[in-house]
PDB file of N, CA and C in Angstrom:
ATOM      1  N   UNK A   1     -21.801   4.735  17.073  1.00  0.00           N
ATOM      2  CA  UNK A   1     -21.155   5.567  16.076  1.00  0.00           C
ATOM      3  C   UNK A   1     -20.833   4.733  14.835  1.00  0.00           C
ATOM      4  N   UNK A   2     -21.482   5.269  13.562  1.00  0.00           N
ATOM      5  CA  UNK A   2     -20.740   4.609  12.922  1.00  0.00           C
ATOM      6  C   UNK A   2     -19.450   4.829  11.495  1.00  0.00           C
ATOM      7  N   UNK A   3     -18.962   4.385  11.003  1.00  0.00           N
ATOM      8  CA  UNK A   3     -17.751   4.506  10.427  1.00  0.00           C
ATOM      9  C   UNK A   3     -17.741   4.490   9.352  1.00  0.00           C
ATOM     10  N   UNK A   4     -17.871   5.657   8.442  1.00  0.00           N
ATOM     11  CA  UNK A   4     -17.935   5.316   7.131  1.00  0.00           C
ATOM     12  C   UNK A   4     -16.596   5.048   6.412  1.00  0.00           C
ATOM     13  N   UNK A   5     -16.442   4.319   4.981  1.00  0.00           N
ATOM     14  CA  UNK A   5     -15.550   4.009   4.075  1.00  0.00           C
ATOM     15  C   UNK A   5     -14.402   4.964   4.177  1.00  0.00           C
ATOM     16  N   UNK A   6     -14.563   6.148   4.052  1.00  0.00           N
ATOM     17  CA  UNK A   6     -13.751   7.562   4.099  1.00  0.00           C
ATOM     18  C   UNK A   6     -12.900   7.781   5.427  1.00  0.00           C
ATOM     19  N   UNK A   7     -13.718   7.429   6.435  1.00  0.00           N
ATOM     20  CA  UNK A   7     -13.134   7.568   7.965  1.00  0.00           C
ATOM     21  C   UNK A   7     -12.102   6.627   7.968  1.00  0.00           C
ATOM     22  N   UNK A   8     -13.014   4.780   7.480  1.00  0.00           N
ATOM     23  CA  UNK A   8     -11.700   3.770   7.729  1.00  0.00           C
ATOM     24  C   UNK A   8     -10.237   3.957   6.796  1.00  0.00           C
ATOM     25  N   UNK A   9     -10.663   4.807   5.760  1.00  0.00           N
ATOM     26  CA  UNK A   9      -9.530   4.565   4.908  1.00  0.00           C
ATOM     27  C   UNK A   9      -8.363   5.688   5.511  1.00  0.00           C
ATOM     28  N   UNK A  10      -8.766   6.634   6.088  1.00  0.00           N
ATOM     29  CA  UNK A  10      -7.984   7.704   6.636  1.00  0.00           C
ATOM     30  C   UNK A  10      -7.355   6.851   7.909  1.00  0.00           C
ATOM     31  N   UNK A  11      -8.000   6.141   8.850  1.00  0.00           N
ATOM     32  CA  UNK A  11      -7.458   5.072   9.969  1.00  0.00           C
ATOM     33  C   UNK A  11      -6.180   4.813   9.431  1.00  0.00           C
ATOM     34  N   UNK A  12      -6.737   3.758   8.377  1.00  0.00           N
ATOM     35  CA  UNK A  12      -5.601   2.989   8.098  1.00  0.00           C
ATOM     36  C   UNK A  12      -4.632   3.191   7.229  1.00  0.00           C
ATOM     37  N   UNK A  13      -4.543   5.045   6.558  1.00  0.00           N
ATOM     38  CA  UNK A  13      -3.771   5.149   6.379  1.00  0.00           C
ATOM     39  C   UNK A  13      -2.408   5.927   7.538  1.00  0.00           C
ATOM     40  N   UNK A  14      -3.327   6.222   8.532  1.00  0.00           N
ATOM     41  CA  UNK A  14      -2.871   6.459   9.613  1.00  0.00           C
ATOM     42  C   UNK A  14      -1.977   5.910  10.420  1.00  0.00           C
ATOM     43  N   UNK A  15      -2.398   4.439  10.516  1.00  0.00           N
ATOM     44  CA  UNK A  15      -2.021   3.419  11.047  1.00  0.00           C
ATOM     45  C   UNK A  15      -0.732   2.841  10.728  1.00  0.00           C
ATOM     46  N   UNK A  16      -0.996   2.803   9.352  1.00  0.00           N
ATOM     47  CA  UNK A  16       0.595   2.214   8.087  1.00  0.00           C
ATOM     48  C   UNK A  16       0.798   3.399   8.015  1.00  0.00           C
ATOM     49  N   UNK A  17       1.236   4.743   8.445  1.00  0.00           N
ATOM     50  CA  UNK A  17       2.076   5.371   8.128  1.00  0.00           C
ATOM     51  C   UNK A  17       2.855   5.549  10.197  1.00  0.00           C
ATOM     52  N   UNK A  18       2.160   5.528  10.809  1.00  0.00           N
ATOM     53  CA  UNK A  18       2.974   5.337  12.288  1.00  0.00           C
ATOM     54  C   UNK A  18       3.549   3.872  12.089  1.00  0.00           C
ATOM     55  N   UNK A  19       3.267   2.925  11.642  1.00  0.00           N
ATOM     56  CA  UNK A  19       3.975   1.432  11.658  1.00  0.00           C
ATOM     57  C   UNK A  19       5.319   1.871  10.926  1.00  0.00           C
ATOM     58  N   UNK A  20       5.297   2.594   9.565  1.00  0.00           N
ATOM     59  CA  UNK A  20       6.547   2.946   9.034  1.00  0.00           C
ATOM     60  C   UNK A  20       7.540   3.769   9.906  1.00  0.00           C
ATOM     61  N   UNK A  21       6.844   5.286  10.183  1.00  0.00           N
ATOM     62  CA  UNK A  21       8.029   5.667  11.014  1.00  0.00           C
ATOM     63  C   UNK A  21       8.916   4.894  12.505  1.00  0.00           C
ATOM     64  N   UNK A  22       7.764   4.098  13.178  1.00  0.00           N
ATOM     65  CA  UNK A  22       8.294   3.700  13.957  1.00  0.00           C
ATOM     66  C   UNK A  22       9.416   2.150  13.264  1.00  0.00           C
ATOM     67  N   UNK A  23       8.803   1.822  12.429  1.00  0.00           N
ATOM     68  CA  UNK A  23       9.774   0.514  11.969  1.00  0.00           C
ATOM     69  C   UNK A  23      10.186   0.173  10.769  1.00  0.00           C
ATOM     70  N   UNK A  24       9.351   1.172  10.273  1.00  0.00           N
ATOM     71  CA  UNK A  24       9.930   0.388   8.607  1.00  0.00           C
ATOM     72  C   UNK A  24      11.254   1.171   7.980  1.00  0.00           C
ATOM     73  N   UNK A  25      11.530   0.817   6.759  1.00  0.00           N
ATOM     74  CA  UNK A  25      12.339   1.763   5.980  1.00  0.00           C
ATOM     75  C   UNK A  25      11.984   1.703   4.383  1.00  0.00           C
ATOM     76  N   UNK A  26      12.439   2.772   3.630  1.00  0.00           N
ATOM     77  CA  UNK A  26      12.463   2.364   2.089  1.00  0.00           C
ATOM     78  C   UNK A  26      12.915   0.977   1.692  1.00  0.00           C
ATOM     79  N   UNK A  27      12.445   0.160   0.851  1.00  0.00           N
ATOM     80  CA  UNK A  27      12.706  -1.141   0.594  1.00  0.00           C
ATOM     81  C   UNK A  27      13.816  -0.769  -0.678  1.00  0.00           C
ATOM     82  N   UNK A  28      14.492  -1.314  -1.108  1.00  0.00           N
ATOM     83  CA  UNK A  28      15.476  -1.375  -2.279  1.00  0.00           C
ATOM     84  C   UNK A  28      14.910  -0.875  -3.174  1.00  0.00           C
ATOM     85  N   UNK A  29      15.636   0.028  -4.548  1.00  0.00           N
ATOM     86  CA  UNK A  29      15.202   0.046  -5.319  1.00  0.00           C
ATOM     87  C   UNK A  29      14.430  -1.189  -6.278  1.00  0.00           C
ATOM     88  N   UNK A  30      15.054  -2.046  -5.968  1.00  0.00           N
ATOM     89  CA  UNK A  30      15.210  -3.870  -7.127  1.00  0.00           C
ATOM     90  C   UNK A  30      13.920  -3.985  -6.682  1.00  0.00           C
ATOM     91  N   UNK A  31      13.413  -4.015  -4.965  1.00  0.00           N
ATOM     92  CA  UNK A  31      12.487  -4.941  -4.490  1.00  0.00           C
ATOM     93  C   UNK A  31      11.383  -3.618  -5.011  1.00  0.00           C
ATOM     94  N   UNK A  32      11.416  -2.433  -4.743  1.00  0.00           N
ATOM     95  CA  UNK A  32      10.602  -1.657  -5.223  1.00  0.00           C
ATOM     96  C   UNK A  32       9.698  -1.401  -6.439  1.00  0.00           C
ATOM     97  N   UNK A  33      10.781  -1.673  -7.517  1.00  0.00           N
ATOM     98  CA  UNK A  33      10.261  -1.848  -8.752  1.00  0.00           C
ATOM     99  C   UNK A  33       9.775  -3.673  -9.457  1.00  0.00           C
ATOM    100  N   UNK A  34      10.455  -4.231  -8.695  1.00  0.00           N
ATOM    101  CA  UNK A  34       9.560  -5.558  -8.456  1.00  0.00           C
ATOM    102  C   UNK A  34       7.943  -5.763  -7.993  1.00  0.00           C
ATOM    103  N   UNK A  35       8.037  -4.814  -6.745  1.00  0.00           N
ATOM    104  CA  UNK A  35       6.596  -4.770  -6.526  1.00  0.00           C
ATOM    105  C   UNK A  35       5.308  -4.324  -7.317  1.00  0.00           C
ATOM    106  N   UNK A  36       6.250  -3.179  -7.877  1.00  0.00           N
ATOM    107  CA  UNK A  36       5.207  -2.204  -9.252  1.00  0.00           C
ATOM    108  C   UNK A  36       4.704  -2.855 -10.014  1.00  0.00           C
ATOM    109  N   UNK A  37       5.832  -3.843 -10.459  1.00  0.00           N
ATOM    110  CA  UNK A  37       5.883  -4.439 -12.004  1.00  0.00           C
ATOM    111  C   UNK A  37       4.853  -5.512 -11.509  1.00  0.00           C
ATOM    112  N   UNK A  38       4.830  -6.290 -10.034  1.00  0.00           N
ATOM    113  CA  UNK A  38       3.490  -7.374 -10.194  1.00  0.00           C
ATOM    114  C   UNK A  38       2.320  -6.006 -10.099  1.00  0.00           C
ATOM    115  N   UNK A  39       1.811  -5.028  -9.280  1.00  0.00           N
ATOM    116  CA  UNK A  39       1.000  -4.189  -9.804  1.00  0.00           C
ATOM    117  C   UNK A  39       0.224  -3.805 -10.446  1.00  0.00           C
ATOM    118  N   UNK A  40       1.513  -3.808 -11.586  1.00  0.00           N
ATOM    119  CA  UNK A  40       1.247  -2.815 -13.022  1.00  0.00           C
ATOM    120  C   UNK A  40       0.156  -4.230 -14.129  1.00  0.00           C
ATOM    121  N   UNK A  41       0.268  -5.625 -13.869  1.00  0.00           N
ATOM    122  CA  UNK A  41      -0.055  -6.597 -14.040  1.00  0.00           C
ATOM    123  C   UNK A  41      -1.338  -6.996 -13.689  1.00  0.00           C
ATOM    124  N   UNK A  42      -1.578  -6.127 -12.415  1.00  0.00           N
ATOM    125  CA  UNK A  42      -3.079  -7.251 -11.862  1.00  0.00           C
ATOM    126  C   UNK A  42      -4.214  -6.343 -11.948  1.00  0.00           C
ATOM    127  N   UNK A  43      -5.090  -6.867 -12.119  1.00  0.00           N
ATOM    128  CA  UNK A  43      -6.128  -6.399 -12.685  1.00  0.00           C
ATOM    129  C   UNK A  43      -7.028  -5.873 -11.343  1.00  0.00           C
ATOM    130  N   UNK A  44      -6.510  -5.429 -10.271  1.00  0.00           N
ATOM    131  CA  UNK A  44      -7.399  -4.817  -9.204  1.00  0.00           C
ATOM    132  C   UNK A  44      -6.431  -3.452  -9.339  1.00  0.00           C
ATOM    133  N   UNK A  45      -5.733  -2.875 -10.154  1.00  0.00           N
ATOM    134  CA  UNK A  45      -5.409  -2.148 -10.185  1.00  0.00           C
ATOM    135  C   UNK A  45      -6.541  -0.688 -10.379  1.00  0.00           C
ATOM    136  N   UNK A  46      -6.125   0.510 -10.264  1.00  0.00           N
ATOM    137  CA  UNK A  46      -7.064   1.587 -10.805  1.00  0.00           C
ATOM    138  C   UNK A  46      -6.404   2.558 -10.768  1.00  0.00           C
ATOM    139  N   UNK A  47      -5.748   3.022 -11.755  1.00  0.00           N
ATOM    140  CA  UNK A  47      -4.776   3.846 -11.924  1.00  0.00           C
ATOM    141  C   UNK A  47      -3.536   4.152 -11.437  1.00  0.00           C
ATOM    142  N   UNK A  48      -3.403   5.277 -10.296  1.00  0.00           N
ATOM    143  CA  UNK A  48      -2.294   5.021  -9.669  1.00  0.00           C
ATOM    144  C   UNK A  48      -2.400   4.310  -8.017  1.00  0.00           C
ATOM    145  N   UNK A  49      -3.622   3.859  -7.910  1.00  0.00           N
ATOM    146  CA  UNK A  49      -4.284   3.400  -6.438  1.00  0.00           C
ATOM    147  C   UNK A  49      -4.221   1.734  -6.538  1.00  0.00           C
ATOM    148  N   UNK A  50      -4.660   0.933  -5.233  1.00  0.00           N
ATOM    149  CA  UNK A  50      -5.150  -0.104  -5.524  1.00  0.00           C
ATOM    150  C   UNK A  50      -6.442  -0.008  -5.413  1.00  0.00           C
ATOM    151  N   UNK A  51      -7.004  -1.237  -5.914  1.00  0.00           N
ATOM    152  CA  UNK A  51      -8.774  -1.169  -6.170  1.00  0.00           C
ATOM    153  C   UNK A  51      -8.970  -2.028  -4.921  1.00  0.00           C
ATOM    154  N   UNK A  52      -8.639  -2.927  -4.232  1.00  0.00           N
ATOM    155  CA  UNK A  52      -8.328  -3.502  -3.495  1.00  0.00           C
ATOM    156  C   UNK A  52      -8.207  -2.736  -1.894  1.00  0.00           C
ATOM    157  N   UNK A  53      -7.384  -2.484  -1.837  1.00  0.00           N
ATOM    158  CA  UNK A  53      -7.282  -1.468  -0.484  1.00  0.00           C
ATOM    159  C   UNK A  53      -7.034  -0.138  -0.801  1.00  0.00           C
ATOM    160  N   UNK A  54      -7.220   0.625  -1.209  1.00  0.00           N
ATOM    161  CA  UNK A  54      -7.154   2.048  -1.706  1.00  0.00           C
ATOM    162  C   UNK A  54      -6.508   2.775  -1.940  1.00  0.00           C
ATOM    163  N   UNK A  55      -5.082   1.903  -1.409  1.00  0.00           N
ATOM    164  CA  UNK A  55      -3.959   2.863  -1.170  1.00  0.00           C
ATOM    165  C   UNK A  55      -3.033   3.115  -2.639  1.00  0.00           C
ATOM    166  N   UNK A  56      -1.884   4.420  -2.362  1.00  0.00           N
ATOM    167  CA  UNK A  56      -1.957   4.797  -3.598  1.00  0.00           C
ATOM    168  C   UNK A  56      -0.350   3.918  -4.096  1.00  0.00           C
ATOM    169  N   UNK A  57       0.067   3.138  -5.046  1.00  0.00           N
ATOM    170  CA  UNK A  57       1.101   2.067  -5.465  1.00  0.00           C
ATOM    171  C   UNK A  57       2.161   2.373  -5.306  1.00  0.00           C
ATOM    172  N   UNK A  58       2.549   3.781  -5.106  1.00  0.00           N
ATOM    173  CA  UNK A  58       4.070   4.338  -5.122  1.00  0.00           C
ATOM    174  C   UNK A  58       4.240   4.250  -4.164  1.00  0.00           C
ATOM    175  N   UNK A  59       3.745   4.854  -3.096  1.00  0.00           N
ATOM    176  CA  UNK A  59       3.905   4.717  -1.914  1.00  0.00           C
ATOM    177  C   UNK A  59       4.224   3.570  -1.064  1.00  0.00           C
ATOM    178  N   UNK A  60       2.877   2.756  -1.014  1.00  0.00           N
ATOM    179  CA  UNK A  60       2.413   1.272  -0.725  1.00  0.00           C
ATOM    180  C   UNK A  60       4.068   0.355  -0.854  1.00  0.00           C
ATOM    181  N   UNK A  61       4.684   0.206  -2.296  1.00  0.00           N
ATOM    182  CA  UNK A  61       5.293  -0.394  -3.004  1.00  0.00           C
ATOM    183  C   UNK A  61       6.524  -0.147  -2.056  1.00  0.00           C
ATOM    184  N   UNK A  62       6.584   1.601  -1.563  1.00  0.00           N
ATOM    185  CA  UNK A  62       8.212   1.326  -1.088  1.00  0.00           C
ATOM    186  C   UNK A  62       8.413   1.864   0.128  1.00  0.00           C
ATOM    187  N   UNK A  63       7.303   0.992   0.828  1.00  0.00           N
ATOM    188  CA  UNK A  63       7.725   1.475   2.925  1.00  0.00           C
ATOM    189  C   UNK A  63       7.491  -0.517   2.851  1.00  0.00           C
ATOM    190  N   UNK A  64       9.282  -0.771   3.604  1.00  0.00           N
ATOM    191  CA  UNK A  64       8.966  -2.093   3.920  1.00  0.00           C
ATOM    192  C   UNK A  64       8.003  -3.033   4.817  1.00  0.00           C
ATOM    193  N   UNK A  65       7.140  -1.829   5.732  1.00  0.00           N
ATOM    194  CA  UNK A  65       5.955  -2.294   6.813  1.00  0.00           C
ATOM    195  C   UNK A  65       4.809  -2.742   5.463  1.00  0.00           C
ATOM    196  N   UNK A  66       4.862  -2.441   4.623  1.00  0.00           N
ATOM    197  CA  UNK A  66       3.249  -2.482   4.016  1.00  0.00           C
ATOM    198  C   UNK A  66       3.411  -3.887   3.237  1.00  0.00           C
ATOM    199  N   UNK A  67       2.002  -4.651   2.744  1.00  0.00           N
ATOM    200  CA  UNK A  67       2.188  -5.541   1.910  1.00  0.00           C
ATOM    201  C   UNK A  67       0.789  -5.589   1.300  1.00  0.00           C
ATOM    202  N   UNK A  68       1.316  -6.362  -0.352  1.00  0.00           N
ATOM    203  CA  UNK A  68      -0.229  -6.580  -0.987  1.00  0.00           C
ATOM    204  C   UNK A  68      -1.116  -6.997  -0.185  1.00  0.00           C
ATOM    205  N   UNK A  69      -2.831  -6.751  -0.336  1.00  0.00           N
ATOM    206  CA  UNK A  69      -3.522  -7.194   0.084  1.00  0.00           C
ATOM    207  C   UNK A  69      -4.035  -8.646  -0.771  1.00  0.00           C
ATOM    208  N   UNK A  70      -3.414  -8.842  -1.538  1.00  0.00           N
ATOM    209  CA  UNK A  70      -3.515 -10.380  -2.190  1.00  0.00           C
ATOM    210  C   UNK A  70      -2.484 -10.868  -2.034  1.00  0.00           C
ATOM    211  N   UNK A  71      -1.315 -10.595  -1.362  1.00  0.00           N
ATOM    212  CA  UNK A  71       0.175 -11.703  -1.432  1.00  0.00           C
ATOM    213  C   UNK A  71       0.492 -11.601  -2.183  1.00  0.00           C
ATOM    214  N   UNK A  72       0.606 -10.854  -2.756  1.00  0.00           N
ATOM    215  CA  UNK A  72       1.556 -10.689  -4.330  1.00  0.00           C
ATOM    216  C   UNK A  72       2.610 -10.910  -4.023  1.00  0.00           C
ATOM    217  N   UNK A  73       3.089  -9.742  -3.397  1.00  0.00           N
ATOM    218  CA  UNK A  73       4.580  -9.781  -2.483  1.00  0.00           C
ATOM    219  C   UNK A  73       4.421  -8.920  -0.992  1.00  0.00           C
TER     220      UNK A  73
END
């Protein structure tokens, strides 16, 4: 079987959203808009998504389970 782009990205948004309910929480406002602001900066950005892992920045930015896929923060 195989797995296209569309399938994995639905996985794993699947995945990071059961990791949140079971453990995460909203991160601070401070740390929230900290995260944006490196974001809003890097150039793998693509609108309101990352170009990078697909996911969409608002979101991403404020469930404390998730993190850049470059280490940003």
């Amino acid at each position: 079987m195989v797995i296209n782009k569309i399938d994995m990205k639905y996985f794993k948004f699947i995945k990071a959203l059961i990791w949140y309910l079971i453990w995460g929480n909203p991160v601070s406002y401070e740390i929230y808009l900290q995260r944006l602001n490196k974001c809003n900066h890097c150039h793998h950005r693509c609108g309101e998504k990352c170009c990078k892992c697909g996911c969409y920045l608002k979101k991403k930015a404020n469930w404390s389970t998730e993190s850049c896929p470059l280490k940003k923060w």
